[in-house]
N, C-alpha and C. Protein backbone atom coordinates (compact mmCIF):
# COMPACT_ATOMS: atom_id res chain seq x y z
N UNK A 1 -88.42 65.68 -18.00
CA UNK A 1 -89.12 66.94 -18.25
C UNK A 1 -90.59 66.66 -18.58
N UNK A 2 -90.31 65.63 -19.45
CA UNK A 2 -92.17 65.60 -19.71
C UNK A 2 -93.17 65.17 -18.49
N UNK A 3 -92.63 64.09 -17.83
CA UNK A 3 -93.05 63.42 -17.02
C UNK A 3 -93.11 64.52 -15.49
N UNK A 4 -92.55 65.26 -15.33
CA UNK A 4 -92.99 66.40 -15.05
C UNK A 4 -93.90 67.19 -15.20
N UNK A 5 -94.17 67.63 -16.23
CA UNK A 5 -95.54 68.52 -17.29
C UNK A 5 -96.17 68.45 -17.00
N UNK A 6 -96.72 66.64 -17.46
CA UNK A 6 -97.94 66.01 -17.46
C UNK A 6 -98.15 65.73 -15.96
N UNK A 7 -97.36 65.65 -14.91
CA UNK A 7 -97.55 65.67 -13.82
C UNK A 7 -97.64 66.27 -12.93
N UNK A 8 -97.49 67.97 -13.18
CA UNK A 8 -97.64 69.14 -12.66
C UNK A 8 -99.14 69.69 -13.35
N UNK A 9 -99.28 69.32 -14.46
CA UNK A 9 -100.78 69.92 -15.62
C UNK A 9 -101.41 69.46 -14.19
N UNK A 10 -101.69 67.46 -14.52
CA UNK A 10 -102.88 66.70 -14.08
C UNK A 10 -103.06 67.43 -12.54
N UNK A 11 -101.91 67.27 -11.85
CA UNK A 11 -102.07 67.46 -10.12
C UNK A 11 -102.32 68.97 -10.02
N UNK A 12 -102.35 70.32 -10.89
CA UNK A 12 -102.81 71.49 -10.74
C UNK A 12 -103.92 71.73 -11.22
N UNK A 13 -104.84 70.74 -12.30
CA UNK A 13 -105.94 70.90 -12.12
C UNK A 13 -106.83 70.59 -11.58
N UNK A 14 -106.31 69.19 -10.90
CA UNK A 14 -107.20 68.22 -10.21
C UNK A 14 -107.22 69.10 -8.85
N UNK A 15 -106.08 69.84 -8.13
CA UNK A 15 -105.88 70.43 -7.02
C UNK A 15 -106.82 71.58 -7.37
N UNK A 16 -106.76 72.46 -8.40
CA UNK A 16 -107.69 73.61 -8.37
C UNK A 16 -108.94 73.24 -8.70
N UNK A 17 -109.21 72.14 -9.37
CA UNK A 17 -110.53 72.28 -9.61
C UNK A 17 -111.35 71.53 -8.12
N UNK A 18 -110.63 71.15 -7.12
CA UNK A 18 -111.66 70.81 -6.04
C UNK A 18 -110.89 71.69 -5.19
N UNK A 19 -110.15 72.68 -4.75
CA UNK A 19 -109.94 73.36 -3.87
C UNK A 19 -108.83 74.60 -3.70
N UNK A 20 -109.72 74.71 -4.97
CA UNK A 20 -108.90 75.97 -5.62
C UNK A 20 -110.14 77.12 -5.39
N UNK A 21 -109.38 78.51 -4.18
CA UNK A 21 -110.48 79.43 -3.97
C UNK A 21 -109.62 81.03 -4.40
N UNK A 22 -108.49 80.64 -5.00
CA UNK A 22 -107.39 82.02 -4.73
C UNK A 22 -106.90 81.78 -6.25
N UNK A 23 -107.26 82.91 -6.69
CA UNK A 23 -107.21 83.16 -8.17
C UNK A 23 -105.26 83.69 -8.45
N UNK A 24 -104.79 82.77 -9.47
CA UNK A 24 -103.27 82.81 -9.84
C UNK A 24 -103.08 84.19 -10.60
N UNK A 25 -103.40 84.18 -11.52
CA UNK A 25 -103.46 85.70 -12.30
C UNK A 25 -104.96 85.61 -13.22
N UNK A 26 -105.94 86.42 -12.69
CA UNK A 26 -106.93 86.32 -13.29
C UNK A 26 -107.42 87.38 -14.83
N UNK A 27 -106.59 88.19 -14.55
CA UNK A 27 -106.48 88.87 -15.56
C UNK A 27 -105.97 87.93 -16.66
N UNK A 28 -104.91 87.16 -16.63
CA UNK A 28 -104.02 85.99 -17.50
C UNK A 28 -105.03 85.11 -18.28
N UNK A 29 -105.27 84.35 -16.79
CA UNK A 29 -105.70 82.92 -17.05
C UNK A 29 -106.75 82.95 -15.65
N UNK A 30 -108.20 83.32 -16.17
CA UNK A 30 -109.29 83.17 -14.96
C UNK A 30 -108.84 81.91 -14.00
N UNK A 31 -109.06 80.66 -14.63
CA UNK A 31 -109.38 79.61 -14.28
C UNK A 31 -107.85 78.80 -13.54
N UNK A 32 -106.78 79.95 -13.20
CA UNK A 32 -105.72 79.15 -12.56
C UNK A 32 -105.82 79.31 -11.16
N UNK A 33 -105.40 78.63 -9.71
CA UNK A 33 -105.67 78.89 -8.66
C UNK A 33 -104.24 78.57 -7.98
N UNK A 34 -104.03 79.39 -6.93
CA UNK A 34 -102.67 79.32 -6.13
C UNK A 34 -103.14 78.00 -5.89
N UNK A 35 -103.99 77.03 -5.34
CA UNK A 35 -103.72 76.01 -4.72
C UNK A 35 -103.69 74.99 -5.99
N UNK A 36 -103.92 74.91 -7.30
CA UNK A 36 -103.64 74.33 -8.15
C UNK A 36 -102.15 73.92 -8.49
N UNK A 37 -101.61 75.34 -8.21
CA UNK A 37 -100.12 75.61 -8.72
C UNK A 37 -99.46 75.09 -7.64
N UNK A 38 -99.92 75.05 -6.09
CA UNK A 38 -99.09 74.39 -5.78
C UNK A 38 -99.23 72.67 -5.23
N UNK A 39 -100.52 72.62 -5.45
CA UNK A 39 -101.07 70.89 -6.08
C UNK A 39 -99.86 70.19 -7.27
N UNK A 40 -99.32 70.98 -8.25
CA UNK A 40 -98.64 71.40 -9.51
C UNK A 40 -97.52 71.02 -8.81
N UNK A 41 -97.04 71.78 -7.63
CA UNK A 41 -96.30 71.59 -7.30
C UNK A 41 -95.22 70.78 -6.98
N UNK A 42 -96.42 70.39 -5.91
CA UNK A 42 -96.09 69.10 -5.03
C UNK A 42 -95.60 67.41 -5.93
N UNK A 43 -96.61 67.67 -7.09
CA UNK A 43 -96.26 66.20 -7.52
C UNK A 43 -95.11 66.78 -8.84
N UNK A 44 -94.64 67.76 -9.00
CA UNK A 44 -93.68 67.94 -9.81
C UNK A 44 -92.42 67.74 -9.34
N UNK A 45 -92.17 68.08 -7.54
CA UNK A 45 -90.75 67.84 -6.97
C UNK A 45 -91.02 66.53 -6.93
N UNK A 46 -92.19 65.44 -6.51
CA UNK A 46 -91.96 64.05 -6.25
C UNK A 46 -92.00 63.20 -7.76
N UNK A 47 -92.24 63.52 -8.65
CA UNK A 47 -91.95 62.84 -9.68
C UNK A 47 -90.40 63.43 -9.85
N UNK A 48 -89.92 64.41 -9.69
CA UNK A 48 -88.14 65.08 -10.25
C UNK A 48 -87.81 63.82 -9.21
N UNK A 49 -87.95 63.46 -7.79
CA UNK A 49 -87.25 63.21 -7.04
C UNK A 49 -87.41 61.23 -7.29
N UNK A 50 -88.48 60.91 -7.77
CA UNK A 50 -88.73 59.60 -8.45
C UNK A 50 -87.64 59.14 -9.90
N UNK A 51 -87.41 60.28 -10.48
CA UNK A 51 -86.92 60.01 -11.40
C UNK A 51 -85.74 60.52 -11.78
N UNK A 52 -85.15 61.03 -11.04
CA UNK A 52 -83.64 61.50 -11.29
C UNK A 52 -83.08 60.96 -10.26
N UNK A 53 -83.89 61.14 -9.03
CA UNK A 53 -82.82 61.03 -7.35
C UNK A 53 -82.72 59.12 -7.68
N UNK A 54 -83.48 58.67 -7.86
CA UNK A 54 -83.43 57.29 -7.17
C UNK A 54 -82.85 56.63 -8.50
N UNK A 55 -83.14 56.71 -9.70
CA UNK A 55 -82.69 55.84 -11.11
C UNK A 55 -81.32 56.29 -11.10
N UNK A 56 -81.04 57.83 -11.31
CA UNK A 56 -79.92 58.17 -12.06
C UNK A 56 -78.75 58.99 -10.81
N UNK A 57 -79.04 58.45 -9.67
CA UNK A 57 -78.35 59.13 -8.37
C UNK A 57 -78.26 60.57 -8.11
N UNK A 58 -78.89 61.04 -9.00
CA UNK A 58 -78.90 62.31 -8.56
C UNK A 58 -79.67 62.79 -7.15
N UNK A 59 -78.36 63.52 -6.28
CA UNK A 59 -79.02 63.69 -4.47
C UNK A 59 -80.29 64.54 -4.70
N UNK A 60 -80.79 63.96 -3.57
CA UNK A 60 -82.07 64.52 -3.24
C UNK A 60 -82.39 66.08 -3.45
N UNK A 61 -81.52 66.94 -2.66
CA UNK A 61 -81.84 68.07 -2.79
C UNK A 61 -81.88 68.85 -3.94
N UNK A 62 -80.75 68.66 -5.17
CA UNK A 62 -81.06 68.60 -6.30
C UNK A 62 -82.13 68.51 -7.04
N UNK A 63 -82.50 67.30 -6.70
CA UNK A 63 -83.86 66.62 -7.35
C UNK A 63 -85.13 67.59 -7.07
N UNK A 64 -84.96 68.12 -5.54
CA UNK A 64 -85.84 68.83 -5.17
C UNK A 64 -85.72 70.18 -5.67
N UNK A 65 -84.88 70.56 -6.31
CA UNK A 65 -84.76 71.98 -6.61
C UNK A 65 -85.35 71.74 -8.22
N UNK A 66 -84.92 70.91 -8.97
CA UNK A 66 -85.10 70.55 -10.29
C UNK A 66 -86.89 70.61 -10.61
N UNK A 67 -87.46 69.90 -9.04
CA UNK A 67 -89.12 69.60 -9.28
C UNK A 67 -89.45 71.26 -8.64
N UNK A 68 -88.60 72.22 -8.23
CA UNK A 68 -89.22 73.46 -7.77
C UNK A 68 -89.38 73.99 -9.06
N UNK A 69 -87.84 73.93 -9.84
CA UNK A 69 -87.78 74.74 -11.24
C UNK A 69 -88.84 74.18 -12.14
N UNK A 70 -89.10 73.14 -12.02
CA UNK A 70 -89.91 72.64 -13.07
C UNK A 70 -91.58 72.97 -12.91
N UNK A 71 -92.16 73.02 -11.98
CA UNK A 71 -93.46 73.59 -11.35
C UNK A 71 -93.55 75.08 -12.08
N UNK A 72 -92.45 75.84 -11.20
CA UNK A 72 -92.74 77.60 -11.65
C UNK A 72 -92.55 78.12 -13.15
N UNK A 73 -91.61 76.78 -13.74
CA UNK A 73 -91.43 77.36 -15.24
C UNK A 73 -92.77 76.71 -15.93
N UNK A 74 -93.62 75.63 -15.37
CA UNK A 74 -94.67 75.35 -16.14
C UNK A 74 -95.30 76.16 -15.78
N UNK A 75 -95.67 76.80 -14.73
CA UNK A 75 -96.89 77.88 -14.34
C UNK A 75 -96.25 79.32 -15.36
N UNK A 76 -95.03 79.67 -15.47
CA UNK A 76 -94.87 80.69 -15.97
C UNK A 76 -94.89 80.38 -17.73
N UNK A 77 -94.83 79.15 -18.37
CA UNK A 77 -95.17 78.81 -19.61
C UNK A 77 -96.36 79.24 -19.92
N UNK A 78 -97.56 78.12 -19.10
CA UNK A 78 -98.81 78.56 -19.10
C UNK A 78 -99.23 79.82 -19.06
N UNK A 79 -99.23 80.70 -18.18
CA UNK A 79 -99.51 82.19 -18.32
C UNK A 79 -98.71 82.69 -19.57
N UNK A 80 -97.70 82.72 -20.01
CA UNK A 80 -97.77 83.59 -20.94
C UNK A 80 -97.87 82.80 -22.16
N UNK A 81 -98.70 82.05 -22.65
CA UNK A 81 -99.36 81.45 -23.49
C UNK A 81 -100.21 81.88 -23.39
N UNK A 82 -100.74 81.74 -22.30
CA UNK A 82 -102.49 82.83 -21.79
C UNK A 82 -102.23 84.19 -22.30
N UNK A 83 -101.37 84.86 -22.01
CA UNK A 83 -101.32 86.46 -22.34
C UNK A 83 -101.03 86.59 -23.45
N UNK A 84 -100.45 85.67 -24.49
CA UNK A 84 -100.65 85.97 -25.65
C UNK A 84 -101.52 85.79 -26.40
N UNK A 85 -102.40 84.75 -25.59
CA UNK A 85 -103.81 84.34 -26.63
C UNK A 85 -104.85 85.52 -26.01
N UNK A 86 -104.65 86.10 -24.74
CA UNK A 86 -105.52 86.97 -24.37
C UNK A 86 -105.07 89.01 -25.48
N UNK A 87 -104.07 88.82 -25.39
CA UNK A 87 -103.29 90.09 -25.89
C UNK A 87 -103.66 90.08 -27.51
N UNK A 88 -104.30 88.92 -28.31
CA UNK A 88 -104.84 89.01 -29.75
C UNK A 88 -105.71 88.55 -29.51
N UNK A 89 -106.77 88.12 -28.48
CA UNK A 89 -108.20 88.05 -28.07
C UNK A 89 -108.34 86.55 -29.57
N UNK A 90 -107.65 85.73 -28.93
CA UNK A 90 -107.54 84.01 -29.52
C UNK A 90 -108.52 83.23 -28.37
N UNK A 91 -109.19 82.60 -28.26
CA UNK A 91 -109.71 81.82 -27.23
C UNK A 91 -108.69 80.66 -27.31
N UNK A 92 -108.63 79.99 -28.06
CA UNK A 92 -107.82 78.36 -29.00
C UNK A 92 -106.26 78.97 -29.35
N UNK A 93 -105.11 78.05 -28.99
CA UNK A 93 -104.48 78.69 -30.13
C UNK A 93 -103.84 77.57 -31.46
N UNK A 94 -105.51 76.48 -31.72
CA UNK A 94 -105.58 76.13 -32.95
C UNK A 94 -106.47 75.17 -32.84
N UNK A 95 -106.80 74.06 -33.64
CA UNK A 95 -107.98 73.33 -33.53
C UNK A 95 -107.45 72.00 -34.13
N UNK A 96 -106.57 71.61 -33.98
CA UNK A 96 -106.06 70.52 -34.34
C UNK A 96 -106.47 69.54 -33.15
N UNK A 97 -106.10 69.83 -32.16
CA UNK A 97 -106.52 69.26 -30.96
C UNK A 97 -108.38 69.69 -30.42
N UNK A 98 -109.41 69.15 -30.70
CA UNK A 98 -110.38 69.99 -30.66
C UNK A 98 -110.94 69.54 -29.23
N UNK A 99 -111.48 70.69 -28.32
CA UNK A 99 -111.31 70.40 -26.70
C UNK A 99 -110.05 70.01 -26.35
N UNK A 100 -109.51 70.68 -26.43
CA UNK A 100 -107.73 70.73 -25.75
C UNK A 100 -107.11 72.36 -26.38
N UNK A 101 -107.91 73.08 -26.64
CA UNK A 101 -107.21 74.71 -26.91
C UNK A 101 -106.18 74.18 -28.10
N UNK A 102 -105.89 73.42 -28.90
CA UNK A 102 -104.84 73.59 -29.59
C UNK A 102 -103.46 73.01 -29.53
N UNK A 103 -102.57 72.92 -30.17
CA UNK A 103 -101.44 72.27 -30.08
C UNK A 103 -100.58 73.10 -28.79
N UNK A 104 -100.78 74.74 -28.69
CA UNK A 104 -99.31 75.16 -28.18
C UNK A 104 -100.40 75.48 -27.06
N UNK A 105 -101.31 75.08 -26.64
CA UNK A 105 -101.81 75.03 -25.43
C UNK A 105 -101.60 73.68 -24.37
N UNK A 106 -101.10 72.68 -25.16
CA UNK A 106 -100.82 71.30 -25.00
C UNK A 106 -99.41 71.41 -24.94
N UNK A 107 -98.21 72.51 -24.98
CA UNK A 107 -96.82 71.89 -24.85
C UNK A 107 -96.41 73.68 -24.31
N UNK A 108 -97.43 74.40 -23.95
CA UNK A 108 -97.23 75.75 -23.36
C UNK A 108 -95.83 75.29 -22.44
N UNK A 109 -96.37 74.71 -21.23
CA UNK A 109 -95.34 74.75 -19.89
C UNK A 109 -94.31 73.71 -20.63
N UNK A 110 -94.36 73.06 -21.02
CA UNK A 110 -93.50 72.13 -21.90
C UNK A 110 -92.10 72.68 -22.71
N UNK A 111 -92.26 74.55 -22.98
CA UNK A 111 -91.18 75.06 -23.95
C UNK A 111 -90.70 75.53 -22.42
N UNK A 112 -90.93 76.02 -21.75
CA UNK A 112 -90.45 76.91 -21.09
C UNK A 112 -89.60 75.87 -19.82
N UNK A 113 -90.08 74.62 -19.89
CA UNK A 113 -89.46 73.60 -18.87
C UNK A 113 -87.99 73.21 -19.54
N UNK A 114 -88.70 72.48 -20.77
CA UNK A 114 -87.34 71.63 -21.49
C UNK A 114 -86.10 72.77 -21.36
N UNK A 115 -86.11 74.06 -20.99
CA UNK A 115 -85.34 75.16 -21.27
C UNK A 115 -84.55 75.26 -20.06
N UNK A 116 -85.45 75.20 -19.16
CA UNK A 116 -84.71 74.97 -17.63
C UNK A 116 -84.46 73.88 -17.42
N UNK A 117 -84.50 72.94 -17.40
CA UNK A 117 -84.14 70.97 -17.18
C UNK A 117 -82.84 71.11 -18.25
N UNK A 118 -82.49 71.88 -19.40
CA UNK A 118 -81.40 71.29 -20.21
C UNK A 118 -80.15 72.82 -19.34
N UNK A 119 -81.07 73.45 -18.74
CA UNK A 119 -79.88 74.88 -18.07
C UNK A 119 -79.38 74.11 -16.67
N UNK A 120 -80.23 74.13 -16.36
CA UNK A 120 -80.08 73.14 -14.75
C UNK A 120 -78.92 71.97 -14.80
N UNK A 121 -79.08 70.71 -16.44
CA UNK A 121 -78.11 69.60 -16.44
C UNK A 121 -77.02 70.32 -16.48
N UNK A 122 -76.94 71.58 -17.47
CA UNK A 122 -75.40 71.99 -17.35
C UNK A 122 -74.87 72.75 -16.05
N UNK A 123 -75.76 73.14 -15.69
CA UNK A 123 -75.43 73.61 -14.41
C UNK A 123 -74.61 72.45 -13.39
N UNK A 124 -75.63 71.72 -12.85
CA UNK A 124 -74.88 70.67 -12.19
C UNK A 124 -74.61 69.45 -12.90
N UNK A 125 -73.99 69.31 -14.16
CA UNK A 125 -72.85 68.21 -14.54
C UNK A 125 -73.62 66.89 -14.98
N UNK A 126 -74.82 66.84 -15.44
CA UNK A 126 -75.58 65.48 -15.51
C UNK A 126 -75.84 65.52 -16.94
């Protein structure tokens, strides 16, 4: 799950910030871009499929569904972290982390993943 996160964050910003022209929800979160999310994407099914399919045998297609779930629940973490810091007009939501928005801006897509990765194991038996 984490290794996911951090690998859907890095590859959706690095993807939007050089070729990101199509705004994700701008009302939300200005600065997200469809091609970020699915930059986000891409390296979220190939790390699921690095690290479940090949270590722990879990089949491919699995793996590939696991790195789909894991992409859309970090994009849908992120936004509504955004809409709640936008909905009490928060810029930060703390300063512990200073230039990084805060602690629950740093594990946003992180609650909403670990939630689907532990629904998903029971789902299929792992």
């Amino acid at each position: 799950a984490l290794l996911g996160v951090w690998g859907f964050d890095a590859a959706a910003f690095f993807t939007g910030h050089y070729f990101g022209r199509h705004k994700l929800a701008p009302r939300i979160s200005p600065n997200k871009t469809w091609e970020g999310a699915v930059g986000g994407l891409v390296l979220s099914i190939t790390a699921a499929l690095l690290f479940t399919s090949i270590p722990l045998g879990v089949p491919w297609y699995l793996a590939t569904v696991l790195g789909i779930l894991i992409g859309v629940a970090a994009v849908l973490g992120d936004l509504a972290e955004s809409l709640i810091k936008r909905q009490t007009n928060v810029k930060d939501s703390g300063n512990i982390m200073p230039g990084h928005g805060g602690m629950l801006d740093r594990i946003d897509s992180l609650l909403f993943v670990v939630i689907v990765v532990y629904v998903f194991s029971q789902f299929v038996g792992r």
